[in-house]
C-alpha atoms as a PDB file:
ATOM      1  CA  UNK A   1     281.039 201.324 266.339  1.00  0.00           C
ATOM      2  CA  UNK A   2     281.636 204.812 265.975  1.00  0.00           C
ATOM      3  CA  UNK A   3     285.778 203.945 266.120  1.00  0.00           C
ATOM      4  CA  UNK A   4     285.287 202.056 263.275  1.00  0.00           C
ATOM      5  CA  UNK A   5     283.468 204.152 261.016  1.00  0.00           C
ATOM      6  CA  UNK A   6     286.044 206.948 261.857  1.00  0.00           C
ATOM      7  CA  UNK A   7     288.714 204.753 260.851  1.00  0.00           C
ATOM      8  CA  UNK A   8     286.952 203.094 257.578  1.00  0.00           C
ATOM      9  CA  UNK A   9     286.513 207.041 257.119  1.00  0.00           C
ATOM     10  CA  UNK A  10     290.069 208.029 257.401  1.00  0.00           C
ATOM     11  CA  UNK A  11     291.009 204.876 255.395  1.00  0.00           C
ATOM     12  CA  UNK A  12     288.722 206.096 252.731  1.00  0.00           C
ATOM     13  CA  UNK A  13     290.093 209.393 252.426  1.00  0.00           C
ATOM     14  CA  UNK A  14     293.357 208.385 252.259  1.00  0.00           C
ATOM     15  CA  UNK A  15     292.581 206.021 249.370  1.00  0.00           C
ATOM     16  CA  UNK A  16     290.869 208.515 247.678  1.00  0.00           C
ATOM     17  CA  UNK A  17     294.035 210.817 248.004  1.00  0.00           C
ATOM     18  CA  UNK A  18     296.122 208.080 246.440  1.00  0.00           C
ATOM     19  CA  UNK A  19     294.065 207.836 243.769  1.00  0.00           C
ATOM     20  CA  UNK A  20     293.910 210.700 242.465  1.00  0.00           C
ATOM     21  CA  UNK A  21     297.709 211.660 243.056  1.00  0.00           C
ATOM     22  CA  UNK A  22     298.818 208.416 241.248  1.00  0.00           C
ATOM     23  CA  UNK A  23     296.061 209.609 238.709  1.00  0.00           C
ATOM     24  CA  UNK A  24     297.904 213.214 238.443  1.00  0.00           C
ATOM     25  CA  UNK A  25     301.179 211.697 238.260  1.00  0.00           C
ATOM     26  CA  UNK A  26     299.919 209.436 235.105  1.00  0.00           C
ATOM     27  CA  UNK A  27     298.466 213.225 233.483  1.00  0.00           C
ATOM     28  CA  UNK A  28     301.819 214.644 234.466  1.00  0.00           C
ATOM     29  CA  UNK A  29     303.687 212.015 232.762  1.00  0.00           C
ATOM     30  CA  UNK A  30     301.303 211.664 229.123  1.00  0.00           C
ATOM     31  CA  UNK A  31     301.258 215.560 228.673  1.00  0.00           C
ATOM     32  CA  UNK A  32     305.019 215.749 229.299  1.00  0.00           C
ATOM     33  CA  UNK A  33     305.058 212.932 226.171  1.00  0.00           C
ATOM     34  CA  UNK A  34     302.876 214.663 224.126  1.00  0.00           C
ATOM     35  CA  UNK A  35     304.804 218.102 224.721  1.00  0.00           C
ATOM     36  CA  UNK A  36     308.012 215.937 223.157  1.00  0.00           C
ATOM     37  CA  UNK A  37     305.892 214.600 220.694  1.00  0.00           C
ATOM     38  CA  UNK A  38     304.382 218.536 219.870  1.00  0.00           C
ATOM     39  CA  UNK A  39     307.810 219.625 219.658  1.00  0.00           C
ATOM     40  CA  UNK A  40     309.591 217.417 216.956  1.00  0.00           C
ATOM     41  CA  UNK A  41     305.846 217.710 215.068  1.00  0.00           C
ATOM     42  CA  UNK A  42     306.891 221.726 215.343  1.00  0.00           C
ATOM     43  CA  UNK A  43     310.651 220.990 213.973  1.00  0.00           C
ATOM     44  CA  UNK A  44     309.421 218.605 211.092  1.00  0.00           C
ATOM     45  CA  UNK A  45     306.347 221.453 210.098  1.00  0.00           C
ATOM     46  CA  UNK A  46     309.170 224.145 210.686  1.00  0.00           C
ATOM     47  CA  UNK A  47     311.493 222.301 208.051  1.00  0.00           C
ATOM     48  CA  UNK A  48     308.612 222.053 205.386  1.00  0.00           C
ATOM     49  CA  UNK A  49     308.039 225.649 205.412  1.00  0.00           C
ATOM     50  CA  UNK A  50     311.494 226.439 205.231  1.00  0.00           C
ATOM     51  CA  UNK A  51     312.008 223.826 202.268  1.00  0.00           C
ATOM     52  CA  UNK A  52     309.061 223.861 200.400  1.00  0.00           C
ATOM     53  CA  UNK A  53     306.675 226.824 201.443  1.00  0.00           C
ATOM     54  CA  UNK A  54     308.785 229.622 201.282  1.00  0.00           C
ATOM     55  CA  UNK A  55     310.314 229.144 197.921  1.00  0.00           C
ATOM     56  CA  UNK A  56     306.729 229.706 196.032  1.00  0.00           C
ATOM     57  CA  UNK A  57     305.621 232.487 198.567  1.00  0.00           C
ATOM     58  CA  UNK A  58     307.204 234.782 195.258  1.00  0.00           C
ATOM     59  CA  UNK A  59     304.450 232.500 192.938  1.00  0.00           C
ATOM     60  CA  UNK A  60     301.757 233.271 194.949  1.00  0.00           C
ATOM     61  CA  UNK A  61     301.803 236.381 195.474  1.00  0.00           C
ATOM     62  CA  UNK A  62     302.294 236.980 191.877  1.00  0.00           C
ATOM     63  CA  UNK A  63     299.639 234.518 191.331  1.00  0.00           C
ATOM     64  CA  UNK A  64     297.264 236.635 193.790  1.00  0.00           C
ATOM     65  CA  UNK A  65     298.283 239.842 192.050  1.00  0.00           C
ATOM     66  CA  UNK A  66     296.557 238.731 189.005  1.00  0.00           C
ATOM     67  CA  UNK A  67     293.479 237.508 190.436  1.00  0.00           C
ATOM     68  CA  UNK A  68     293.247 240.893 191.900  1.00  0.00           C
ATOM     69  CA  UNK A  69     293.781 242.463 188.421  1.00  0.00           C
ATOM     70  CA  UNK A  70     290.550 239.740 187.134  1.00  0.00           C
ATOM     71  CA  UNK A  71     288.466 240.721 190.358  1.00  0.00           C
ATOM     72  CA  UNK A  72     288.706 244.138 189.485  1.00  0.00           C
ATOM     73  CA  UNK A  73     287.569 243.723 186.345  1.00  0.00           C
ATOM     74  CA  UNK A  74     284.656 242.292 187.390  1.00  0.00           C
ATOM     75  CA  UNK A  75     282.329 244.861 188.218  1.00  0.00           C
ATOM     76  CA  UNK A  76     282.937 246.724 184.471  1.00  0.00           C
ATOM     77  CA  UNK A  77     282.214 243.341 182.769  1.00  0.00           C
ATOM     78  CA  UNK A  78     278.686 242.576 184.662  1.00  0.00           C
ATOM     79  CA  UNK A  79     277.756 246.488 184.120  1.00  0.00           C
ATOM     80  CA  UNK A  80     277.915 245.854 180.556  1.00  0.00           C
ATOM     81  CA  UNK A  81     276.475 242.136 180.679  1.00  0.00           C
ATOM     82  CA  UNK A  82     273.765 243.861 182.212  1.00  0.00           C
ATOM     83  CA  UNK A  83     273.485 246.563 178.879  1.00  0.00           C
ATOM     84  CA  UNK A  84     274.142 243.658 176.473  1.00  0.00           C
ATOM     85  CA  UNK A  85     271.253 241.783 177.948  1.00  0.00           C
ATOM     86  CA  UNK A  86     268.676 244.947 177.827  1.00  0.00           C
ATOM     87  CA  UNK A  87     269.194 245.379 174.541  1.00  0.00           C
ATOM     88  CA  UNK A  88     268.654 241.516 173.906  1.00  0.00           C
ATOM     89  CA  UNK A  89     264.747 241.268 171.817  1.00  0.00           C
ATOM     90  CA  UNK A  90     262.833 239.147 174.002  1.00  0.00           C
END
């Protein structure tokens, strides 16, 4: 009895080892696909920049460059919002 359960032990272990290697190989093999797949996503994103996304980087920063003039601005036109309404009658 005791032969057998070291046996059905050994058996198990070894099945258990299969397993899971055959279960690494399959991780191996799906993250070395979606590396490939990462990679020509990088080209094509790479590409869009370069043709698209670059070209207007002079538009928005000039575009930025103003709203920083109009957020600076701010501050002066609320202090005297702020007179205009305390010398509103109520």
């Amino acid at each position: 009895m005791t032969g057998l359960l070291t046996v059905l032990s050994i058996a198990l272990a070894v099945v258990v080892v299969l397993v899971l290697a055959s279960s690494l190989i399959v991780i191996r093999r799906s993250l070395g696909n979606t590396s490939q797949t990462l990679g020509v996503l990088a080209e094509a994103l790479e590409g869009v920049e370069a043709e698209h996304l670059r070209p207007l980087e002079d538009h928005v920063n000039a575009i930025n460059a103003q709203f920083d003039i109009i957020l600076s601005a701010l501050p002066g036109i609320a202090r005297k919002a702020a007179v205009v309404a305390e010398r509103r009658p109520r």
